[in-house]
Each structure stands twice: as structure tokens, then as C-alpha cells.
C-alpha atoms as a PDB file:
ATOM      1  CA  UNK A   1      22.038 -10.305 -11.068  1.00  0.00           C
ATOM      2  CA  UNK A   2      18.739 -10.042 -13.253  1.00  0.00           C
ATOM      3  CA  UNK A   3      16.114  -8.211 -11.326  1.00  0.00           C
ATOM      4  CA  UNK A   4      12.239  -8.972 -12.679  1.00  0.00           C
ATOM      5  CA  UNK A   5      10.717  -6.091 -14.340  1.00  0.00           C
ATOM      6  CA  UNK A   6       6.847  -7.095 -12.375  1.00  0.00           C
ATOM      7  CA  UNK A   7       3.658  -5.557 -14.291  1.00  0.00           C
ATOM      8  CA  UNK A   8       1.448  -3.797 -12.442  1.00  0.00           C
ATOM      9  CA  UNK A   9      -1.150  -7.050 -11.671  1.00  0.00           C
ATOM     10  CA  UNK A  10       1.816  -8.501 -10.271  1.00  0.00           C
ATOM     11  CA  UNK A  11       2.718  -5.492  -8.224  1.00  0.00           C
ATOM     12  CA  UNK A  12      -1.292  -5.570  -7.099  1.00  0.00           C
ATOM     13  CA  UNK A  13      -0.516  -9.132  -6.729  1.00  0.00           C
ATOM     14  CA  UNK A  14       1.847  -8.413  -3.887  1.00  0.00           C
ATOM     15  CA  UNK A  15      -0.606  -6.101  -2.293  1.00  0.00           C
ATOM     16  CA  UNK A  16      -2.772  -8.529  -1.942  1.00  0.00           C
ATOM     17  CA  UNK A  17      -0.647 -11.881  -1.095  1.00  0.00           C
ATOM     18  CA  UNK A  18       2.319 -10.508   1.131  1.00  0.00           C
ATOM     19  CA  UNK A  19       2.110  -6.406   2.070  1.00  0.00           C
ATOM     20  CA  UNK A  20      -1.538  -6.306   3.271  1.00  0.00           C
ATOM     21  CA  UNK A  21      -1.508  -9.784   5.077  1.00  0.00           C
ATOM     22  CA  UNK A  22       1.809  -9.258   6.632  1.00  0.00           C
ATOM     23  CA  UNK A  23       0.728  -6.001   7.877  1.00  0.00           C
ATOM     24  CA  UNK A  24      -2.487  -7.022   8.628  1.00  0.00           C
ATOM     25  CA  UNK A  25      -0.755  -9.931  11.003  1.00  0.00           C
ATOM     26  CA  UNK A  26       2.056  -7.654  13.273  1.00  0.00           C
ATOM     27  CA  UNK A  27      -0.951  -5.234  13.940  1.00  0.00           C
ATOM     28  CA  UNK A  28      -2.700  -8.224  14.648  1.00  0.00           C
ATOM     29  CA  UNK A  29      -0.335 -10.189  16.502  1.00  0.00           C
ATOM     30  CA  UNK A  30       2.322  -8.080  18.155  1.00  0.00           C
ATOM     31  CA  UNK A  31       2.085  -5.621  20.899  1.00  0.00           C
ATOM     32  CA  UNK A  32       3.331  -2.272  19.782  1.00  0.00           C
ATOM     33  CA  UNK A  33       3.047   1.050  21.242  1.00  0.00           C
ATOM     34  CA  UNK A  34       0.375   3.195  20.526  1.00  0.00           C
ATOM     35  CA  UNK A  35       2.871   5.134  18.208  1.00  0.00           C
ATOM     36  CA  UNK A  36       4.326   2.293  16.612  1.00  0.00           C
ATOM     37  CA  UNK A  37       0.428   1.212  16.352  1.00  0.00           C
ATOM     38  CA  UNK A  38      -0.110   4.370  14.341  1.00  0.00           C
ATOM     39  CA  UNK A  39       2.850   3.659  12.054  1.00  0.00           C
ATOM     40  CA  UNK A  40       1.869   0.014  10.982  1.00  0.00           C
ATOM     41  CA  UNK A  41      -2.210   1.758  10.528  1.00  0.00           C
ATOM     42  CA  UNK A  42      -0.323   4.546   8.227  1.00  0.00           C
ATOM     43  CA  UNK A  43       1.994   1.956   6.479  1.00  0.00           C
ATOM     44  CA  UNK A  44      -0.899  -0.106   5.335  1.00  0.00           C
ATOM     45  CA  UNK A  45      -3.086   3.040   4.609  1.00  0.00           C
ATOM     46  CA  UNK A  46      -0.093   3.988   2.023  1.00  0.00           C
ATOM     47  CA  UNK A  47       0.075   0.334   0.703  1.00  0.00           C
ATOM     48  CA  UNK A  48      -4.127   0.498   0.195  1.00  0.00           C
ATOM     49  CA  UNK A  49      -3.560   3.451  -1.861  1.00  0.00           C
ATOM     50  CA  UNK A  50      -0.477   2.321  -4.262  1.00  0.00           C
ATOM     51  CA  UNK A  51      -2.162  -0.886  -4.305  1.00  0.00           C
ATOM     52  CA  UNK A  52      -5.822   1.112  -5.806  1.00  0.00           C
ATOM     53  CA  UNK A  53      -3.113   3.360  -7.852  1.00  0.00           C
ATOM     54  CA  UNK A  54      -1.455   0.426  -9.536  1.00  0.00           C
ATOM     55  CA  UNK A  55      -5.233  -1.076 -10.351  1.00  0.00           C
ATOM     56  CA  UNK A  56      -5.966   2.366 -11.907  1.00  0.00           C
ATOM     57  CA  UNK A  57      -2.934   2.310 -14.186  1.00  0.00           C
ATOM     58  CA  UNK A  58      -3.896  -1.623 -15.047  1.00  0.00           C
ATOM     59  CA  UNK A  59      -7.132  -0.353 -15.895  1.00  0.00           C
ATOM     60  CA  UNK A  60      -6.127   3.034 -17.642  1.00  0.00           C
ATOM     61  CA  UNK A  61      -7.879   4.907 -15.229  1.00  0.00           C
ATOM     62  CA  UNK A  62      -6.927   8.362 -14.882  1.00  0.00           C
ATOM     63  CA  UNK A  63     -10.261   9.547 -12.479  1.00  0.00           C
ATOM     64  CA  UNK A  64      -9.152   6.779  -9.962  1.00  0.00           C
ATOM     65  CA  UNK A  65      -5.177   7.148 -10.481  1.00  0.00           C
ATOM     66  CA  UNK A  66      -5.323  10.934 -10.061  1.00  0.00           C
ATOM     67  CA  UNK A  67      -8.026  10.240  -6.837  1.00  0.00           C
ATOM     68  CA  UNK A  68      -5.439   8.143  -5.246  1.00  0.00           C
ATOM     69  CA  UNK A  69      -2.440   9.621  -5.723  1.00  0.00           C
ATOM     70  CA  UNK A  70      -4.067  12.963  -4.460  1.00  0.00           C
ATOM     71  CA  UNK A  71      -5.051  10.818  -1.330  1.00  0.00           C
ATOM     72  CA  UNK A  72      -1.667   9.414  -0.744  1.00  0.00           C
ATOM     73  CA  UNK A  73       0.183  13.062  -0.873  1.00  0.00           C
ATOM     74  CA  UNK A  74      -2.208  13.915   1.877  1.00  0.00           C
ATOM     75  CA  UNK A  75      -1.471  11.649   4.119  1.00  0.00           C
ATOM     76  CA  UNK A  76       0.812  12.675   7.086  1.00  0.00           C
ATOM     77  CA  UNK A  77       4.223  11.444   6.314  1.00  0.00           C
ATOM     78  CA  UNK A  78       5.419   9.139   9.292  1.00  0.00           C
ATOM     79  CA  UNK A  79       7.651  11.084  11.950  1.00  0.00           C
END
């Protein structure tokens, strides 16, 4: 099986087009508990910042790349 080898606009692509929507639609339209609530809000927090660290490495920029992944590693982990 060949597996695609995506670039990183493709991978900020996907961000945009399928992770963010999708989780943008079960927190919209499904009834979760406030904890599960919290875990979709800290899933897409984590996609927002892979998604701004794949645009840095696109753009060669090691300010923002550095800024996010410092803001991802202090996020609370999920439980």
C-alpha cells in the first residue's frame, strides 16, 4: 500500500476542510458532557495550534513555529 507523503499546505489543507469543521460540528451538534465538552474544546485548541505550526514551517517561520509549539506543550494534556 502507497501512503501519500502530504506537504505541509496540504496538511493546513486538512485543518481547514475536515479537522476544524468536523470538530467544529459534534461540539455543535451533539450533546456531550461537560467533560467530554472540554475534550472536543482541547482537541480543536491542539488542532488550531499544529494547524498555525504547519503555516509557520510553510512560511519558514521560526518566531511563529517556536510561539506555537511553546503554546501547544502548555496545554493540559487530556485526562
Amino acid at each position: 500500500m502507497e501512503i501519500p507523503d502530504p506537504n505541509v499546505r496540504q496538511i493546513a489543507k486538512a485543518f481547514d476542510l475536515v479537522v476544524i469543521p468536523l470538530l467544529d460540528e459534534l461540539a455543535r451538534d451533539y450533546e456531550f458532557s461537560p467533560e467530554s465538552g472540554m475534550k472536543i474544546a482541547n482537541i480543536k485548541t491542539y488542532a488550531l495550534h499544529l494547524r498555525a505550526i504547519t503555516i509557520a514551517i510553510d512560511e519558514n517561520n521560526p518566531e511563529a513555529f517556536n510561539k506555537n509549539v511553546d503554546l501547544l506543550m502548555s496545554e493540559s494534556m487530556l485526562p
